[in-house]
N, C-alpha and C. Protein backbone atom coordinates (compact mmCIF):
# COMPACT_ATOMS: atom_id res chain seq x y z
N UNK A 1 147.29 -29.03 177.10
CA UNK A 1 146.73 -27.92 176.37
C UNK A 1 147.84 -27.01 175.83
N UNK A 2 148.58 -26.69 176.48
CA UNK A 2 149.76 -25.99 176.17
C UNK A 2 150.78 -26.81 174.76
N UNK A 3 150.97 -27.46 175.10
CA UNK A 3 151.76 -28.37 173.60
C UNK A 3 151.02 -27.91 172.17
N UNK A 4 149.55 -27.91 172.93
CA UNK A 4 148.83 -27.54 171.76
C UNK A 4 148.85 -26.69 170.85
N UNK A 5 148.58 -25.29 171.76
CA UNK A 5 148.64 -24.21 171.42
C UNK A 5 149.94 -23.53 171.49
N UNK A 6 151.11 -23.98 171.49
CA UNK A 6 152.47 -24.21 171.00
C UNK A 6 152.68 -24.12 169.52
N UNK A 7 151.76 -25.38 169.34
CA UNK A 7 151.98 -25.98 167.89
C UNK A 7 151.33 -25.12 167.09
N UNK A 8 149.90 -24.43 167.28
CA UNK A 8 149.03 -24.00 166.70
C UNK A 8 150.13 -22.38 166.22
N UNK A 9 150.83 -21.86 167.56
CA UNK A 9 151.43 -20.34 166.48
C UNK A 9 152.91 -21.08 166.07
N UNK A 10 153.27 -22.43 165.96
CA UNK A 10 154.65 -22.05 165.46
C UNK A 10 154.50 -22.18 163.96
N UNK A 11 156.04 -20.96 163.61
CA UNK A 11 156.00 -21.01 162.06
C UNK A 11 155.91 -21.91 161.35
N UNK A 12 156.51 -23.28 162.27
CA UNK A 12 156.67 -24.62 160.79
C UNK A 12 155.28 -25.50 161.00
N UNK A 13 154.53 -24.96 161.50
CA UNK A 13 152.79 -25.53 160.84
C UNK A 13 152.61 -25.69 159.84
N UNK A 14 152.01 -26.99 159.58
CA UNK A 14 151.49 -27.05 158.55
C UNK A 14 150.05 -26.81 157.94
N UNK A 15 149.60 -26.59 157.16
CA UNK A 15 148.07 -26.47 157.01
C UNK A 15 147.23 -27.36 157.37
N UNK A 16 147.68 -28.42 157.26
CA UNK A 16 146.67 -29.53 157.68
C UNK A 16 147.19 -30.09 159.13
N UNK A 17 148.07 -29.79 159.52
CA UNK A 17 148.46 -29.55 161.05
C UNK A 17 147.40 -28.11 161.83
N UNK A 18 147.53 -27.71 161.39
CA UNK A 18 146.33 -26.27 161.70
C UNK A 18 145.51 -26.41 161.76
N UNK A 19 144.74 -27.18 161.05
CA UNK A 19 143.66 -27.97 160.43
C UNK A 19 143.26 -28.83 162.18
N UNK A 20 143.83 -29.79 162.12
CA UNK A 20 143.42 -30.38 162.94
C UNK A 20 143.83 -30.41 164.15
N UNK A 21 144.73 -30.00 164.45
CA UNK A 21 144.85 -28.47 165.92
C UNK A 21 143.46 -27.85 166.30
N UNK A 22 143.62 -26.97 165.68
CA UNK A 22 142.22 -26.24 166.19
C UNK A 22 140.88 -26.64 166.25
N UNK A 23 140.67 -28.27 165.05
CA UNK A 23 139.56 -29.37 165.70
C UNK A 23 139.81 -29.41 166.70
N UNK A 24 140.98 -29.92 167.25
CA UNK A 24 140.93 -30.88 168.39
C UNK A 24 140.99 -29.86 169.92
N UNK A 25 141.70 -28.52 169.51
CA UNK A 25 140.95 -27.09 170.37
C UNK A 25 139.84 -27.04 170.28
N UNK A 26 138.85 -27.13 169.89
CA UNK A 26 137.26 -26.97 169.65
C UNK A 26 136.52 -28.31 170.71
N UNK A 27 137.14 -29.35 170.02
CA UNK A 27 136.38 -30.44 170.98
C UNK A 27 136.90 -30.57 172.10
N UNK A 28 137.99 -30.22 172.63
CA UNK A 28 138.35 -30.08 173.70
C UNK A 28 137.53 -28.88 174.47
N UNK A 29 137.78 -27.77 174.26
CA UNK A 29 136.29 -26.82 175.07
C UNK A 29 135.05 -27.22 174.41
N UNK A 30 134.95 -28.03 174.05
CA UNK A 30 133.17 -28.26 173.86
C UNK A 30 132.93 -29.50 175.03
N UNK A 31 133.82 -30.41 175.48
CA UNK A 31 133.90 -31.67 176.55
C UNK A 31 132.59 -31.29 177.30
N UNK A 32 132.40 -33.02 177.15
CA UNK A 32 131.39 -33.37 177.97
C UNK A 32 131.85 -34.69 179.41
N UNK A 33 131.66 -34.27 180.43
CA UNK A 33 131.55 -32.73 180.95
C UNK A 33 132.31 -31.74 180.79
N UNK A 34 131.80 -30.25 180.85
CA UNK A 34 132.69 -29.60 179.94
C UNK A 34 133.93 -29.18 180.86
N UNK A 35 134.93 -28.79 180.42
CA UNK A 35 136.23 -28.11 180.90
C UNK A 35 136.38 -27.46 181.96
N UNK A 36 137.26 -27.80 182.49
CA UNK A 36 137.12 -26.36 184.44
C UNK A 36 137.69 -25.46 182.86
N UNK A 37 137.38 -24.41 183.44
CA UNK A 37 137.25 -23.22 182.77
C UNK A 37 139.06 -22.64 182.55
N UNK A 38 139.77 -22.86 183.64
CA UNK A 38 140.92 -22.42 183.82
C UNK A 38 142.12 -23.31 183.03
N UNK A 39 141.39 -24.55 182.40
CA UNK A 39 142.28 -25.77 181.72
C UNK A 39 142.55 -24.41 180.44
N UNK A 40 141.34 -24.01 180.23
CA UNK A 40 140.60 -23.70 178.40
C UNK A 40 141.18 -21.84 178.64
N UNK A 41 141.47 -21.73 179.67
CA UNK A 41 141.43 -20.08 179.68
C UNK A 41 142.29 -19.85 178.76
N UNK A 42 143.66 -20.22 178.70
CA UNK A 42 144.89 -20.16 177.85
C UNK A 42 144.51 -19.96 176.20
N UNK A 43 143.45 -20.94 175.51
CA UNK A 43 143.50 -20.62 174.49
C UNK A 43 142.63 -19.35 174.11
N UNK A 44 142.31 -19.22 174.58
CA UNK A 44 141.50 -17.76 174.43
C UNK A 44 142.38 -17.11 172.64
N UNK A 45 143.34 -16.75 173.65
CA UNK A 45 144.11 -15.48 172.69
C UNK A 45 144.70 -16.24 171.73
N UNK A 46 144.95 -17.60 171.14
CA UNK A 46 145.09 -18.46 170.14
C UNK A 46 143.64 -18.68 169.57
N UNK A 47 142.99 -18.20 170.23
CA UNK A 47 141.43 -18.57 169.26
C UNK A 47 141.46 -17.39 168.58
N UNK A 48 141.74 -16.21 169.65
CA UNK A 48 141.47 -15.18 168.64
C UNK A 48 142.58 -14.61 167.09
N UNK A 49 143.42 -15.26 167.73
CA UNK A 49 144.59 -15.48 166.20
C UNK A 49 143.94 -15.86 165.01
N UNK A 50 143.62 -17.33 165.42
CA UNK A 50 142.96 -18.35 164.59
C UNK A 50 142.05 -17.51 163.86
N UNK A 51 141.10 -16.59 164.09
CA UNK A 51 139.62 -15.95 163.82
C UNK A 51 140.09 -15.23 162.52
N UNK A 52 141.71 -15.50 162.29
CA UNK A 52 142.14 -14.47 161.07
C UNK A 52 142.56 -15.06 160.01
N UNK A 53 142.43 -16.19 160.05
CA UNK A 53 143.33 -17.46 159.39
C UNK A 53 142.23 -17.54 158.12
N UNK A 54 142.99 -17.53 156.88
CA UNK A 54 142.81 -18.02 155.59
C UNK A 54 141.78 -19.05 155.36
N UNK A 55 142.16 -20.16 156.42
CA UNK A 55 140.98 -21.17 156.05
C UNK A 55 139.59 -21.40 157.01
N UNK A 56 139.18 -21.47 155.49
CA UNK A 56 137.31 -21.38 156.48
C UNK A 56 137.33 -22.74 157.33
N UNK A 57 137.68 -23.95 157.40
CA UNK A 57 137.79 -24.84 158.07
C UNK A 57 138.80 -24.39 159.43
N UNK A 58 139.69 -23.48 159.40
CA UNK A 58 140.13 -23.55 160.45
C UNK A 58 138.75 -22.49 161.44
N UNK A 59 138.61 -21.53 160.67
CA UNK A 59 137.87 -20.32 161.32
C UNK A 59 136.63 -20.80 162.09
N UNK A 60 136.42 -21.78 160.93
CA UNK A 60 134.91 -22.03 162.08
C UNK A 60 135.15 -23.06 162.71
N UNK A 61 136.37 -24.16 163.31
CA UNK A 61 136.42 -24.87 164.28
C UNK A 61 136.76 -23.36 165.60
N UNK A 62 137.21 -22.65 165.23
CA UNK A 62 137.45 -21.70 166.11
C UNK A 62 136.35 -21.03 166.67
N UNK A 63 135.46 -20.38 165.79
CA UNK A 63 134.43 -19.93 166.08
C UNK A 63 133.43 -20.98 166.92
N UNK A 64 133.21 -21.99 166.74
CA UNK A 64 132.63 -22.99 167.48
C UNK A 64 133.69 -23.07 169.27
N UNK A 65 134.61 -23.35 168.74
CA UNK A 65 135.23 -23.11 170.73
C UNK A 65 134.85 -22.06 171.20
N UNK A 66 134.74 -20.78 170.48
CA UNK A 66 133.94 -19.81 171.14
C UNK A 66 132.90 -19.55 171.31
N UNK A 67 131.88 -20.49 170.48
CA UNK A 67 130.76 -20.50 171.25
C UNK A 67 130.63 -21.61 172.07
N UNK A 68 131.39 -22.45 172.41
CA UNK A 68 131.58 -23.71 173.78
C UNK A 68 131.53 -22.23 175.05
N UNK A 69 132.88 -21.71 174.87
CA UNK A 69 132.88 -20.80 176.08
C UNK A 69 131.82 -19.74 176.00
N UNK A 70 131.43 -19.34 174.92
CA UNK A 70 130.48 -18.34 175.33
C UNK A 70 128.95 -19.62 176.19
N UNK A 71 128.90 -20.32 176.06
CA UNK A 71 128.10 -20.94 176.39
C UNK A 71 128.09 -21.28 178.04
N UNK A 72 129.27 -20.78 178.60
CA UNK A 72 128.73 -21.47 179.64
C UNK A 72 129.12 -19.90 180.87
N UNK A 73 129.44 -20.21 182.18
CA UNK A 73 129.44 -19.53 183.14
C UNK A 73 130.10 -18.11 182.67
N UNK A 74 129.20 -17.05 183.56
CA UNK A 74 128.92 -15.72 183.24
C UNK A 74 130.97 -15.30 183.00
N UNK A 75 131.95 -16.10 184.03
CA UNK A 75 133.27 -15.74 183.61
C UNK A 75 133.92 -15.80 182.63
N UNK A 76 133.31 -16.76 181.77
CA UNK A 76 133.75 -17.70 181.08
C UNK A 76 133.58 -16.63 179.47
N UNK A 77 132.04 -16.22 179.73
CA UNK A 77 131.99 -15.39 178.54
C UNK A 77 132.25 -13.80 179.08
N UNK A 78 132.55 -13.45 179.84
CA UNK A 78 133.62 -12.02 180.19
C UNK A 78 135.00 -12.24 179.73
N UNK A 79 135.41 -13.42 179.83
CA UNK A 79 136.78 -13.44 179.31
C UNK A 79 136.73 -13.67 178.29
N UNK A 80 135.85 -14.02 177.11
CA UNK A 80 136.03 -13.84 176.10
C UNK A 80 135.40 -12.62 174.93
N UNK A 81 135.22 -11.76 176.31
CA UNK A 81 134.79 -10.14 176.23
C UNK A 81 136.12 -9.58 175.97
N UNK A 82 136.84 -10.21 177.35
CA UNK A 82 138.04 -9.20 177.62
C UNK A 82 139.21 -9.23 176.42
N UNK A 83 138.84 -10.92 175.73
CA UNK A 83 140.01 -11.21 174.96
C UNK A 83 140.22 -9.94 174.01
N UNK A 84 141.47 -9.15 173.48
CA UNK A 84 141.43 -8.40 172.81
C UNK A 84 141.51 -8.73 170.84
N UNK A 85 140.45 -8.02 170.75
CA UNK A 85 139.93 -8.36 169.09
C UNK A 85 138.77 -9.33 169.15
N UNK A 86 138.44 -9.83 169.86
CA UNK A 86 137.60 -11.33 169.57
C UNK A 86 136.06 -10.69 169.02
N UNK A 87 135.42 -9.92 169.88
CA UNK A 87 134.39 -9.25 169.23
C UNK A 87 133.84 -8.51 168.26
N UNK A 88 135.13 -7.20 167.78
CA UNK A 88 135.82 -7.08 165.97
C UNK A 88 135.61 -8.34 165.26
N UNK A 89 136.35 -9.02 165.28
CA UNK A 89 136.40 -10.37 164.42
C UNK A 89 135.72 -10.88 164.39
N UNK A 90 134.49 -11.49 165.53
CA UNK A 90 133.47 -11.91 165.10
C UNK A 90 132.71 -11.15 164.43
N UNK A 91 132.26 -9.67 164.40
CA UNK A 91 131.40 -9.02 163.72
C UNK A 91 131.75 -9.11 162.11
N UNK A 92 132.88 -9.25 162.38
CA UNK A 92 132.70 -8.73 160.89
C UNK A 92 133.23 -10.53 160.25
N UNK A 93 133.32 -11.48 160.82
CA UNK A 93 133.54 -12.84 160.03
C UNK A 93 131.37 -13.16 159.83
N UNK A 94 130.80 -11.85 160.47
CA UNK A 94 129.14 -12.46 160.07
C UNK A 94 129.07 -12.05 158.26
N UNK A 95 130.11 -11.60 158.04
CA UNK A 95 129.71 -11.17 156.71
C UNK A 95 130.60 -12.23 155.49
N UNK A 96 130.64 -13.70 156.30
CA UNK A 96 131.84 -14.11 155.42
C UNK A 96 130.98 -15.28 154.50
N UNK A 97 131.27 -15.82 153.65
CA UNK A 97 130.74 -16.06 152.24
C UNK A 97 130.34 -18.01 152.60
N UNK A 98 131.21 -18.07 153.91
CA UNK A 98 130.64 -19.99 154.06
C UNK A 98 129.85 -20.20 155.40
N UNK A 99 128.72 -20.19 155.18
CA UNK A 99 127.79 -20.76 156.15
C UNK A 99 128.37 -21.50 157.66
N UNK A 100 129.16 -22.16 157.20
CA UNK A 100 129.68 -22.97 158.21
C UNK A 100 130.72 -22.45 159.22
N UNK A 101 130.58 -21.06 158.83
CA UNK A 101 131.84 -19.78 159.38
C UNK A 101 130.88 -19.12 159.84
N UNK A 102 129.75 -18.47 159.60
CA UNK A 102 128.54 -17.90 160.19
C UNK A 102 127.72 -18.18 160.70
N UNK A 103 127.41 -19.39 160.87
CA UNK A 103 126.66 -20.11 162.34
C UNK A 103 127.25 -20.19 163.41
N UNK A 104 128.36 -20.54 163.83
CA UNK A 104 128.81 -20.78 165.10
C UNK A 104 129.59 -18.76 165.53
N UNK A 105 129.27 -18.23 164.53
CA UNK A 105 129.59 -16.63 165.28
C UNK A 105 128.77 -16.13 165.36
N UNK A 106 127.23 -16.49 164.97
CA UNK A 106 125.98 -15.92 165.12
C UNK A 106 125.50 -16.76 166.60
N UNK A 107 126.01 -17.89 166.86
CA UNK A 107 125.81 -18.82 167.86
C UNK A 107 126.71 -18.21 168.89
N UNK A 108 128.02 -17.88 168.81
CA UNK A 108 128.45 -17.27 170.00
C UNK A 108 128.19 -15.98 170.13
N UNK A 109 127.87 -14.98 169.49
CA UNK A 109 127.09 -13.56 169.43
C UNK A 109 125.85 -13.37 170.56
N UNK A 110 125.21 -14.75 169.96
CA UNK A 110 123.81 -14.19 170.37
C UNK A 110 124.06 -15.38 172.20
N UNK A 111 125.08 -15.99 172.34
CA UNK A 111 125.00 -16.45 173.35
C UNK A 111 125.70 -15.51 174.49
N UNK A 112 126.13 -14.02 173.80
CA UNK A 112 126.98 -13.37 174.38
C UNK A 112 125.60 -12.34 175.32
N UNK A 113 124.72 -12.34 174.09
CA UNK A 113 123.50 -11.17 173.98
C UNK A 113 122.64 -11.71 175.31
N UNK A 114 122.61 -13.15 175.15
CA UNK A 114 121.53 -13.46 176.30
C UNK A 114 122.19 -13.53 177.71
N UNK A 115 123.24 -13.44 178.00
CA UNK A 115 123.92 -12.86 178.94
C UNK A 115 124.09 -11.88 179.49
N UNK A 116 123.97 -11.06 178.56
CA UNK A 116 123.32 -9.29 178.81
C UNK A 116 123.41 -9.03 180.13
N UNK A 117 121.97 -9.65 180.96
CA UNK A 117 122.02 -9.36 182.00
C UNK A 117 122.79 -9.45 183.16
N UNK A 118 123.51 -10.36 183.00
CA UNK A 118 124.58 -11.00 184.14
C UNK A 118 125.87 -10.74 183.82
N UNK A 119 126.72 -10.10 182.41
CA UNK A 119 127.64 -9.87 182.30
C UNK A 119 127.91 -8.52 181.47
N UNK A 120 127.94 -7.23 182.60
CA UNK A 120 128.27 -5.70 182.32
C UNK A 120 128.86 -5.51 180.99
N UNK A 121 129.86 -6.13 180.19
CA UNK A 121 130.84 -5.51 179.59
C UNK A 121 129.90 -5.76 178.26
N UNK A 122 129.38 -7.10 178.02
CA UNK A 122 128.29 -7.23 176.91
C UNK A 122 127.58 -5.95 176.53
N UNK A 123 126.74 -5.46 176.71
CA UNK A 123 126.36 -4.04 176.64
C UNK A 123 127.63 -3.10 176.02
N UNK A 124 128.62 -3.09 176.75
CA UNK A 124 129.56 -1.96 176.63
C UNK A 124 130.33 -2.56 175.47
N UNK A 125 130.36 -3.89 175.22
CA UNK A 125 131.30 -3.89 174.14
C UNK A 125 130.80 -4.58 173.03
N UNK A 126 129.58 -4.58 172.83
CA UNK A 126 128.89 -5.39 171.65
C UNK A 126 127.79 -4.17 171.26
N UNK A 127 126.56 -4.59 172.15
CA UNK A 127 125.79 -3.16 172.28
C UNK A 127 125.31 -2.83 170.67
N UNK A 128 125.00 -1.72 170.77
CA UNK A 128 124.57 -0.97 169.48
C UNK A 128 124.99 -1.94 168.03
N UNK A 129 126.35 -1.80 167.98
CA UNK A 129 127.07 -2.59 167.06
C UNK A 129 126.73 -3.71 166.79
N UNK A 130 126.67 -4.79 167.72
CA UNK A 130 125.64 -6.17 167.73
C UNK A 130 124.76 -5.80 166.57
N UNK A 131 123.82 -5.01 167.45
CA UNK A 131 122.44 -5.33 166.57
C UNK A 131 122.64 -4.36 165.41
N UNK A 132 123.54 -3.85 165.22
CA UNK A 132 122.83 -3.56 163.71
C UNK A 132 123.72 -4.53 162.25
N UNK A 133 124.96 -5.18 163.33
CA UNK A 133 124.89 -6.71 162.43
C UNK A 133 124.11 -7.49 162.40
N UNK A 134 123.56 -7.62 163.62
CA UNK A 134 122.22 -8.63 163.69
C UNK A 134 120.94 -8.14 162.51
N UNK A 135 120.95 -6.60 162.59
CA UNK A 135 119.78 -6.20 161.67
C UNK A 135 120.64 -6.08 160.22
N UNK A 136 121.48 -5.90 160.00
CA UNK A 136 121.90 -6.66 158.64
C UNK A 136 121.75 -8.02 158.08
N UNK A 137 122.19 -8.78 159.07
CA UNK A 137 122.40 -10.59 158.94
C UNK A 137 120.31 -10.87 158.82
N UNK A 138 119.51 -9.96 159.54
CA UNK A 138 118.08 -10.51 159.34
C UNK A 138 117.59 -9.76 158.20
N UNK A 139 118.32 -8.85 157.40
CA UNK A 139 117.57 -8.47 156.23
C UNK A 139 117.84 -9.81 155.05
N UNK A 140 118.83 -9.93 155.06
CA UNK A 140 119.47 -11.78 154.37
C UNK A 140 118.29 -12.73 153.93
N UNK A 141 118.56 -13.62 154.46
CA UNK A 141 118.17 -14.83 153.68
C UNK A 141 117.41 -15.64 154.47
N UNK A 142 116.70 -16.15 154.33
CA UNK A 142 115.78 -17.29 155.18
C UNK A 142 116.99 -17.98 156.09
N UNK A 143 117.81 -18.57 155.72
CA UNK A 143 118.68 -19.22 156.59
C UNK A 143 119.71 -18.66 157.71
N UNK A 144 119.41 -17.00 156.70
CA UNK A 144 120.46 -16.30 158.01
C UNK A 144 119.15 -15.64 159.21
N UNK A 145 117.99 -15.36 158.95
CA UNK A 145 117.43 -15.49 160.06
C UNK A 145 117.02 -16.57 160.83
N UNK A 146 117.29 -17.98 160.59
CA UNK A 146 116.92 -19.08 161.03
C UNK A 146 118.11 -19.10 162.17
N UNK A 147 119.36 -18.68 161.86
CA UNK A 147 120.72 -18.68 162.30
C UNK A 147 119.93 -17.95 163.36
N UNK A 148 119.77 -16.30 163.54
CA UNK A 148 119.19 -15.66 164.24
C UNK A 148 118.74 -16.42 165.79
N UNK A 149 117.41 -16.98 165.06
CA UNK A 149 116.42 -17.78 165.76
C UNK A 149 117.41 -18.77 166.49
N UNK A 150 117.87 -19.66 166.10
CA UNK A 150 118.43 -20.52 166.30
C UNK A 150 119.36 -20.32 167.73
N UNK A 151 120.40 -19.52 167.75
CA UNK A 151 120.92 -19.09 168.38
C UNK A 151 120.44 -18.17 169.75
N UNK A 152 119.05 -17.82 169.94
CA UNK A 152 118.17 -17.42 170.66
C UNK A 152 118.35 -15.61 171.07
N UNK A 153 118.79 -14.89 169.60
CA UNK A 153 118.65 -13.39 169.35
C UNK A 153 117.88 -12.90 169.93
N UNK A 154 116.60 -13.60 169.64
CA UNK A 154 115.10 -12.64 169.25
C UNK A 154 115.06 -11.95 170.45
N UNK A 155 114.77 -13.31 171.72
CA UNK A 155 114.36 -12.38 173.05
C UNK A 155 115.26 -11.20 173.73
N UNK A 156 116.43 -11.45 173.22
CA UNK A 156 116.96 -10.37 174.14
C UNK A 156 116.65 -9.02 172.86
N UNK A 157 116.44 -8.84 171.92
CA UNK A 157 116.05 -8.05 170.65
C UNK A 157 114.67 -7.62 171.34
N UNK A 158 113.49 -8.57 171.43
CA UNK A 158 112.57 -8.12 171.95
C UNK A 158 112.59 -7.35 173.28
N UNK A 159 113.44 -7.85 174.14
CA UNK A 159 113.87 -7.16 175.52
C UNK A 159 114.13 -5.69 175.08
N UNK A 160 115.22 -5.27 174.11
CA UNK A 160 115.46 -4.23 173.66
C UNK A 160 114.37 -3.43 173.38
N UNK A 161 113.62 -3.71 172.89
CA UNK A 161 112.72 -2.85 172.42
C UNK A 161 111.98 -2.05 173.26
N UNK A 162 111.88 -2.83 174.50
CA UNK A 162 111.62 -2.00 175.97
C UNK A 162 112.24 -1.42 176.62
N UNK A 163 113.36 -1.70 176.59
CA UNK A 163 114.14 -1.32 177.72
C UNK A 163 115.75 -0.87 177.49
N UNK A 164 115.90 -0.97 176.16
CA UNK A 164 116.87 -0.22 175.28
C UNK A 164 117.06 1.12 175.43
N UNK A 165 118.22 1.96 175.08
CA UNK A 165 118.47 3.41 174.74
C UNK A 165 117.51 3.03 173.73
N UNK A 166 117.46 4.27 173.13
CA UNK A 166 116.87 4.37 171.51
C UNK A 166 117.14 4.07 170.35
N UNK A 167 118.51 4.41 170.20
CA UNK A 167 119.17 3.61 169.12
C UNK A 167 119.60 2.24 169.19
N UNK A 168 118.83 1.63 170.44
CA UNK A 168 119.27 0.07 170.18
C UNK A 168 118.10 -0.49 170.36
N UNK A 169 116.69 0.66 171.20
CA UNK A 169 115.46 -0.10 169.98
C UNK A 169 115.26 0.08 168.61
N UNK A 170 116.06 0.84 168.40
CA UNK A 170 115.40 1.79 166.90
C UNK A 170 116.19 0.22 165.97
N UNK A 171 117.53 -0.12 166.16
CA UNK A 171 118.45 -1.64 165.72
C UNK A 171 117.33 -2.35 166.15
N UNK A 172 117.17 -3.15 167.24
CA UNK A 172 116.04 -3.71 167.51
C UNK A 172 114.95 -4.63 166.54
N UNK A 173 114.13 -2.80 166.32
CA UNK A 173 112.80 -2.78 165.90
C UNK A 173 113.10 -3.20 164.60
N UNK A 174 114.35 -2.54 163.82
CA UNK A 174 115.01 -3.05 162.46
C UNK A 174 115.32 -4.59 162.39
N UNK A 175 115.50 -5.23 163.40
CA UNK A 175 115.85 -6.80 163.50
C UNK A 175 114.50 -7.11 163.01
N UNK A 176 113.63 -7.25 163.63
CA UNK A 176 112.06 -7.40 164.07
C UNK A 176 111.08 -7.16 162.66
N UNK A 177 111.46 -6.26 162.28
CA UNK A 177 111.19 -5.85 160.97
C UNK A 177 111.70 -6.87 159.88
N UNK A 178 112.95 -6.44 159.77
CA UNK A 178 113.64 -7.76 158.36
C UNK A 178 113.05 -8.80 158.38
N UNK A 179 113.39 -9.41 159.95
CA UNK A 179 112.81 -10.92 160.26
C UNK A 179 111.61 -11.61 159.96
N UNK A 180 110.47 -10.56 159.82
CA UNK A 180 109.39 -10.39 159.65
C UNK A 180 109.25 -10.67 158.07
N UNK A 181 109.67 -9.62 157.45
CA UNK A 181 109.79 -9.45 156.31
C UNK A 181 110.17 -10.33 154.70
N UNK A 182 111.64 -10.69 155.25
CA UNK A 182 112.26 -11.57 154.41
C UNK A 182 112.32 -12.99 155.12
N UNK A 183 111.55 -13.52 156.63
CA UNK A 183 111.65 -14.68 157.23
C UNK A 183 110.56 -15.78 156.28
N UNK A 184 110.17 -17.21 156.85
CA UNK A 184 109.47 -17.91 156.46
C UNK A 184 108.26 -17.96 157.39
N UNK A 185 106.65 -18.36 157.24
CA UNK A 185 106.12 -18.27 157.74
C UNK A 185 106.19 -18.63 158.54
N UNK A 186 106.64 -19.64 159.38
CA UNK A 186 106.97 -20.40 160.27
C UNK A 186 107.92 -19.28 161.22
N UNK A 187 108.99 -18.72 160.49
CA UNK A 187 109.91 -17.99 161.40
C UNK A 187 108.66 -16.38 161.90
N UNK A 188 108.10 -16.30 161.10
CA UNK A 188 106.96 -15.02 161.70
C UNK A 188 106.43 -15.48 162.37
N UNK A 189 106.38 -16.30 162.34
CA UNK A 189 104.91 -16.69 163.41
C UNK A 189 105.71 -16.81 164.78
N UNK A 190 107.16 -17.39 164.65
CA UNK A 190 107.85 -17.33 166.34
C UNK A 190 108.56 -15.96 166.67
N UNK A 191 108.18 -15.01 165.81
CA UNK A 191 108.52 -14.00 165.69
C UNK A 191 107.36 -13.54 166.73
N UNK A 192 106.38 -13.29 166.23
CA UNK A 192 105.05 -12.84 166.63
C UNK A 192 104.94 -13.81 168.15
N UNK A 193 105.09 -14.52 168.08
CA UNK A 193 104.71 -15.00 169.53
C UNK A 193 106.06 -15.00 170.62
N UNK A 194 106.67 -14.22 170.57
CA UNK A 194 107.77 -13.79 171.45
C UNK A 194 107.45 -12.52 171.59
């Protein structure tokens, strides 16, 4: 792992060395079975480099290793709480122009959200902010609330709405709303029955 992420910050990279670096970082924390956690800890702070990089092919093999780790044990996605910048960068790569860059950060977002309960810092460092990207990304497009859905937003959104401060039902209720609104019938209707 280390050779790897060696290669990935030195200056004489090439682009298509970068390129397929950070594939092969991605499928490596995505392993089936997946990774002791402590192999993968290291790239953390090379993922979050990566999250800044020029190419949309690199960004979203990156964004996808982070949702491998956000995906699994409650440490696993604290440390990629703790990483510094990673949550900045994802918020604001939800606003980026290739699909294939905004699914897997709406996928590790909302895998951060349903963790909520089991990992303190979620709240403290996503929180408010989350959702009112989330209630931006569901005023969008049929496909960016499908992303939503997909990624399993809604319930902890619906959770909010109970048991939220106010301004993160008031975000919330605004998710709930758009979704509603600009979704497909199909997406209202799993709207409504959650």
């Amino acid at each position: 792992m280390l050779p790897l992420l060696h290669q990935i910050h030195s200056d004489e990279v090439s682009t298509s060395m970068l390129k397929n670096a950070t594939w092969v970082l991605s499928n490596f924390c995505r392993g089936t079975p997946r990774p002791r956690f402590e192999l993968v800890r290291p790239a953390l702070s090379t993922l979050s480099h990566l999250l800044s990089s020029n190419d949309p092919n690199v960004v979203a093999d990156a964004c996808w290793a982070l949702s491998y780790f956000s995906d699994g044990p409650t440490n696993s996605i604290q440390n990629v709480l703790d990483t510094t910048g990673i949550v900045p960068r994802l918020i604001r790569l939800l606003a980026h122009k290739d699909k294939d860059v905004v699914y897997p950060v709406v996928r590790t977002l909302g895998n951060m959200m349903t963790a909520g309960t089991d990992v303190p810092a979620v709240r403290e460092n996503i929180g408010e902010e989350e959702c009112w990207t989330v209630r931006t990304l569901s005023a969008g497009s049929m496909p960016h609330i499908q992303a939503i859905v997909d990624a399993h937003i809604v319930p902890p959104m619906v959770e909010l709405l109970t048991t939220g401060q106010f301004n993160m039902q008031k975000e919330a209720a605004w998710v709930i709303l758009h979704a509603t609104s600009c979704g497909s019938r199909v997406q209202t209707q799993y709207l409504v029955e959650q």
